[in-house]
Protein backbone atom coordinates (compact mmCIF):
# COMPACT_ATOMS: atom_id res chain seq x y z
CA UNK A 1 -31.58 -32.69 -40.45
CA UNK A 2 -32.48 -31.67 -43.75
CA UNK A 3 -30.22 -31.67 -46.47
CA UNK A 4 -30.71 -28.26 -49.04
CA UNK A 5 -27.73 -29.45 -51.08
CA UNK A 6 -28.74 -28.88 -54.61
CA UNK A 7 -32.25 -28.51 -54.32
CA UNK A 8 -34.37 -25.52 -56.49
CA UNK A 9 -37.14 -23.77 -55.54
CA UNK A 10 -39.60 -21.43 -56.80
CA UNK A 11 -42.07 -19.34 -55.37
CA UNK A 12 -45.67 -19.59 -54.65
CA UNK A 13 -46.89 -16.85 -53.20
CA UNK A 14 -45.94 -13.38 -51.20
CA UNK A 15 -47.51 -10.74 -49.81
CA UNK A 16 -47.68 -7.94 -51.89
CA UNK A 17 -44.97 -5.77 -50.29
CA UNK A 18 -42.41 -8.34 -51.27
CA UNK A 19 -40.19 -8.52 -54.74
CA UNK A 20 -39.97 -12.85 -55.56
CA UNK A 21 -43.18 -13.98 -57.81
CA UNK A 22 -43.39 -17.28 -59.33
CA UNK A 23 -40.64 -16.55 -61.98
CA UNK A 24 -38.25 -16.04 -59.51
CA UNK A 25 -35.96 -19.54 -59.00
CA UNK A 26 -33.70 -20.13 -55.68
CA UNK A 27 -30.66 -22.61 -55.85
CA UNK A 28 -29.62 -24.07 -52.71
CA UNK A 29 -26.47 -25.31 -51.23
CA UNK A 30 -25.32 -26.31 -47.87
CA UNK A 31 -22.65 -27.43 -46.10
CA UNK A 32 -23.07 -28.85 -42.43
CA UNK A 33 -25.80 -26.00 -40.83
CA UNK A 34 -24.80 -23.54 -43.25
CA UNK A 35 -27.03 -23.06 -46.15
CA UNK A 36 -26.71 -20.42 -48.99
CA UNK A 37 -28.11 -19.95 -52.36
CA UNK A 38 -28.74 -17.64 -55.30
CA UNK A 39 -31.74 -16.39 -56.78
CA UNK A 40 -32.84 -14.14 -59.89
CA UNK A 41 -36.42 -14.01 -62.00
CA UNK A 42 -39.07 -11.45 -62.21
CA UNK A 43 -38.32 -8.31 -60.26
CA UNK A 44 -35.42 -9.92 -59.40
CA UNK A 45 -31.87 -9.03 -61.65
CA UNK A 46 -29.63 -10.95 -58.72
CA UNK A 47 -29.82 -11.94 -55.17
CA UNK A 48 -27.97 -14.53 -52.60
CA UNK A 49 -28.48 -15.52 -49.00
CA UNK A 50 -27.13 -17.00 -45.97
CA UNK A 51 -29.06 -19.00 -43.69
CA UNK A 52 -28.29 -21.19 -40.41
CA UNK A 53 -30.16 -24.21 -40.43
CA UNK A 54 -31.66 -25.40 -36.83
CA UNK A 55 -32.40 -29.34 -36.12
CA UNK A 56 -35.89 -29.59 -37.61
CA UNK A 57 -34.27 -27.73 -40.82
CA UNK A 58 -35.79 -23.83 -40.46
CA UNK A 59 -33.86 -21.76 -42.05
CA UNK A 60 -32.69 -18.03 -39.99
CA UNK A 61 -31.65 -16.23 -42.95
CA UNK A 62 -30.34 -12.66 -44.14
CA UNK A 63 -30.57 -12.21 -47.81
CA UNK A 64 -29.73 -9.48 -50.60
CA UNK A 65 -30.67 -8.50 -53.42
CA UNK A 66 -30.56 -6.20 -57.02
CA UNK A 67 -34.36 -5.96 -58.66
CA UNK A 68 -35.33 -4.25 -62.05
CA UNK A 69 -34.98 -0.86 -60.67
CA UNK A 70 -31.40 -1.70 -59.71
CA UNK A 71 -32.45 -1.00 -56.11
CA UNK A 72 -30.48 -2.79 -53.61
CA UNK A 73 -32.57 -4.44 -50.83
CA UNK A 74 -31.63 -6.16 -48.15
CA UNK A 75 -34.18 -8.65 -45.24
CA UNK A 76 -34.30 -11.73 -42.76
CA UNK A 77 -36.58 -14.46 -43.12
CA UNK A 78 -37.45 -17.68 -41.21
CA UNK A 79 -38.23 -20.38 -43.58
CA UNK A 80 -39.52 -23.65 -42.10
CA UNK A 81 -40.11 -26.92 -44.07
CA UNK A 82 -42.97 -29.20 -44.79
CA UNK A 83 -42.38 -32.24 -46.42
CA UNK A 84 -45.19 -32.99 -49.34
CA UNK A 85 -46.35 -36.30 -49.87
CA UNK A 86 -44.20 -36.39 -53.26
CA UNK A 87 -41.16 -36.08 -51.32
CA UNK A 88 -40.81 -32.63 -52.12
CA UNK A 89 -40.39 -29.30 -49.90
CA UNK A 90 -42.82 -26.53 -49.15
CA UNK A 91 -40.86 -23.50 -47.49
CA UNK A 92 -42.96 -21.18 -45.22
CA UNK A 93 -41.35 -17.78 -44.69
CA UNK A 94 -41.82 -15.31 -42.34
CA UNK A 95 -39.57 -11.85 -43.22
CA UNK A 96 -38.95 -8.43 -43.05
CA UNK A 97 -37.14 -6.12 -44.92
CA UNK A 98 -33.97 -4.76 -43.43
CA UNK A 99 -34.27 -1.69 -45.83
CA UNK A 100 -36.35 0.59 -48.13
CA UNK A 101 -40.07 0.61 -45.62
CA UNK A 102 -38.99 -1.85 -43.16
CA UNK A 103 -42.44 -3.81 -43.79
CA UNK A 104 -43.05 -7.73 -43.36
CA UNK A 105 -44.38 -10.53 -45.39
CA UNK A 106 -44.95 -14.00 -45.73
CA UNK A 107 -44.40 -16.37 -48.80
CA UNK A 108 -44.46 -20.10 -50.08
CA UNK A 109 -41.40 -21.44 -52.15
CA UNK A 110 -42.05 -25.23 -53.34
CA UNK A 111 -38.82 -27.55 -54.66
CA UNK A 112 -38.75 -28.01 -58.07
CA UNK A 113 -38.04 -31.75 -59.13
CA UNK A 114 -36.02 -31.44 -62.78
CA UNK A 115 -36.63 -33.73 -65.11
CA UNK A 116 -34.32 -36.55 -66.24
């Protein structure tokens, strides 16, 4: 399985109904099959979610958050992992709004390697 613990992530790409742009930056935890993490960036003033992670480490997800307009939105999102050749992670997510229009999307986080 796939160990999240401590790894950060930042967006790619998204469709154009959804709120996380390349200045938004996820921090990821897990314990056993239970992953959670924080985000904030861009349109994005504060968000978290909750995920269950499955053996080949996708990620079935609810998340939350507060964005510039202090609107509160909420979704679920299926995030499955590729491994890049530097190691690294490529999430691709599948979600949907769970309020405001109800709409879906797709987007692209990559892992972030800091720097020594």
């Amino acid at each position: 399985m796939i160990n999240y613990n401590n790894r950060v992530f930042k967006s790619v790409s998204n469709t154009s109904n959804g709120e996380v742009s390349s200045e938004t930056i996820f921090h990821y935890y897990q314990e056993n099959d239970i992953v959670w993490a924080t985000y904030k960036g861009g349109e994005i003033l504060f968000g978290n979610l909750i995920a269950k992670a499955d053996r080949q480490g996708c990620l079935h997800m609810r998340y939350q958050h507060i964005n510039i307009d202090n609107d509160f939105r909420t979704g679920e999102c299926v995030s499955k992992p590729e491994e890049l050749e530097d190691r690294r992670l490529r999430m691709h997510e599948t979600w949907q709004w769970t309020s405001g229009d109800y709409s879906k999307g797709t987007s692209i986080l990559e892992e972030i390697i800091a720097e020594a």
